[in-house]
C-alpha atoms as a PDB file:
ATOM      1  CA  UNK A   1      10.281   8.567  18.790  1.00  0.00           C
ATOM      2  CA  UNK A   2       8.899   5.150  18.261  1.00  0.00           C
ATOM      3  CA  UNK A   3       5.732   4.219  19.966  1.00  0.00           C
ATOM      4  CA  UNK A   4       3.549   0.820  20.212  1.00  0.00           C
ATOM      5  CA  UNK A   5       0.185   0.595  20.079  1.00  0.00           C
ATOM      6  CA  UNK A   6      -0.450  -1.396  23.168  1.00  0.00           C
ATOM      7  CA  UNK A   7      -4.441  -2.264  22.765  1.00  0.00           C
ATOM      8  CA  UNK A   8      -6.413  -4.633  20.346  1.00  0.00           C
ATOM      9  CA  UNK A   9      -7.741  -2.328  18.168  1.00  0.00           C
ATOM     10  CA  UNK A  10      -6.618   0.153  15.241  1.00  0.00           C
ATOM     11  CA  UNK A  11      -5.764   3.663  17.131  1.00  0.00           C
ATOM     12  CA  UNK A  12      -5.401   6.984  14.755  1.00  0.00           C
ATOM     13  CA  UNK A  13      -3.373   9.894  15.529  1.00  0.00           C
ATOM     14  CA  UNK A  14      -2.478  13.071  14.557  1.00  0.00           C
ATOM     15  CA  UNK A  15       1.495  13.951  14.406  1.00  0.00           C
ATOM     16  CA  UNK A  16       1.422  17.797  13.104  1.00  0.00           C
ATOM     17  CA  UNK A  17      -0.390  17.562   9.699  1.00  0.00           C
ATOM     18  CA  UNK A  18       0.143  14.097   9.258  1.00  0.00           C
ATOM     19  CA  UNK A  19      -2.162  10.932  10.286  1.00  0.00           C
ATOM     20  CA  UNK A  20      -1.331   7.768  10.977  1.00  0.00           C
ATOM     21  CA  UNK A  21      -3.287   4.473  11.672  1.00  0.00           C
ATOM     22  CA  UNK A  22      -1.264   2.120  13.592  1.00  0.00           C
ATOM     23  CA  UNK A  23      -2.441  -1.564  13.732  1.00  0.00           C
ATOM     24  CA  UNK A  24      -3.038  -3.569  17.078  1.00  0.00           C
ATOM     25  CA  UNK A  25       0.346  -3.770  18.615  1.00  0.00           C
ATOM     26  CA  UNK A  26       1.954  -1.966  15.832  1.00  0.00           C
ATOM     27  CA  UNK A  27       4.849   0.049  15.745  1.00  0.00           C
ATOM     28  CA  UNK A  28       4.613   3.636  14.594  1.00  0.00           C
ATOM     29  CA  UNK A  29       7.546   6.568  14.220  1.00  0.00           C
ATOM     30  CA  UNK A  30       6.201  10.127  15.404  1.00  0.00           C
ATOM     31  CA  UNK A  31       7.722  13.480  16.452  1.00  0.00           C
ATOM     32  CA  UNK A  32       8.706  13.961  20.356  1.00  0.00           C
ATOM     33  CA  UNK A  33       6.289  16.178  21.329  1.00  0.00           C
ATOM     34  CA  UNK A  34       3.548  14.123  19.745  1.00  0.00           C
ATOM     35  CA  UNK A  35       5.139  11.174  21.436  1.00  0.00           C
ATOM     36  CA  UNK A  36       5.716  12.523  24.931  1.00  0.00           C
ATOM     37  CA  UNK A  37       2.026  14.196  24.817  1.00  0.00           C
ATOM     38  CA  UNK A  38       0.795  10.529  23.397  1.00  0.00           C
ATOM     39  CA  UNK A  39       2.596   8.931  26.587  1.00  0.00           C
ATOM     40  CA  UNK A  40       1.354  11.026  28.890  1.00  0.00           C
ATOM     41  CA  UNK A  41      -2.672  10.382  28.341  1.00  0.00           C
ATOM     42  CA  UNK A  42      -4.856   8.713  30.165  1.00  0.00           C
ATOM     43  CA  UNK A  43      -5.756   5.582  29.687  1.00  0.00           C
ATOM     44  CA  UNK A  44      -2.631   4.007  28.628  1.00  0.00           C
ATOM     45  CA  UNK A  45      -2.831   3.125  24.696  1.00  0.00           C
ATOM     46  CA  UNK A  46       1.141   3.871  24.074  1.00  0.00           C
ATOM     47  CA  UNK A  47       4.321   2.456  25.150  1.00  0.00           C
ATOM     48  CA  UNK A  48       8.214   4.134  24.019  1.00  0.00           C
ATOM     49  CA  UNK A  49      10.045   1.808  22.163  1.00  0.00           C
ATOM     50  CA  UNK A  50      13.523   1.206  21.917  1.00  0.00           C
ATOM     51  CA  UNK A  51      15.432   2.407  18.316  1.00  0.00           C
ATOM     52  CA  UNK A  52      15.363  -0.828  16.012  1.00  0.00           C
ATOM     53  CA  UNK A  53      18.595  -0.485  14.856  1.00  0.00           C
ATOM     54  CA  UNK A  54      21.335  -0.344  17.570  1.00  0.00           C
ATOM     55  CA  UNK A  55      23.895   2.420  18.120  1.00  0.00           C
ATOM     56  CA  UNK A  56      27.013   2.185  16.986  1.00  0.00           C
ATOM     57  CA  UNK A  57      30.126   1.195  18.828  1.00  0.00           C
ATOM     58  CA  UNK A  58      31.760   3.220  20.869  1.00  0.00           C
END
């Protein structure tokens, strides 16, 4: 899951053993579960991006 840092500052987080700093409106590439808890906390500091490279054709 790709997520975006959505505030002004530097936000650090935790995905299993690794930790990541993600810059002010950065992108960063974490597990689901990490990403769905991430989206789900209050206040909003995360939105779901989509994939950067686009599916293939059908």
């Amino acid at each position: 899951m790709i997520l975006r840092n959505l505030t002004s500052t530097e936000q650090t987080l935790s995905d299993g053993v690794d930790v990541k700093t993600v810059s002010p409106l950065g992108l960063v590439a974490v597990s689901a579960e990490t990403g769905f808890r991430l989206l789900a906390s209050s206040p909003k500091v995360w939105s779901s991006e989509q994939p950067l490279i686009p599916p293939p054709p059908a």
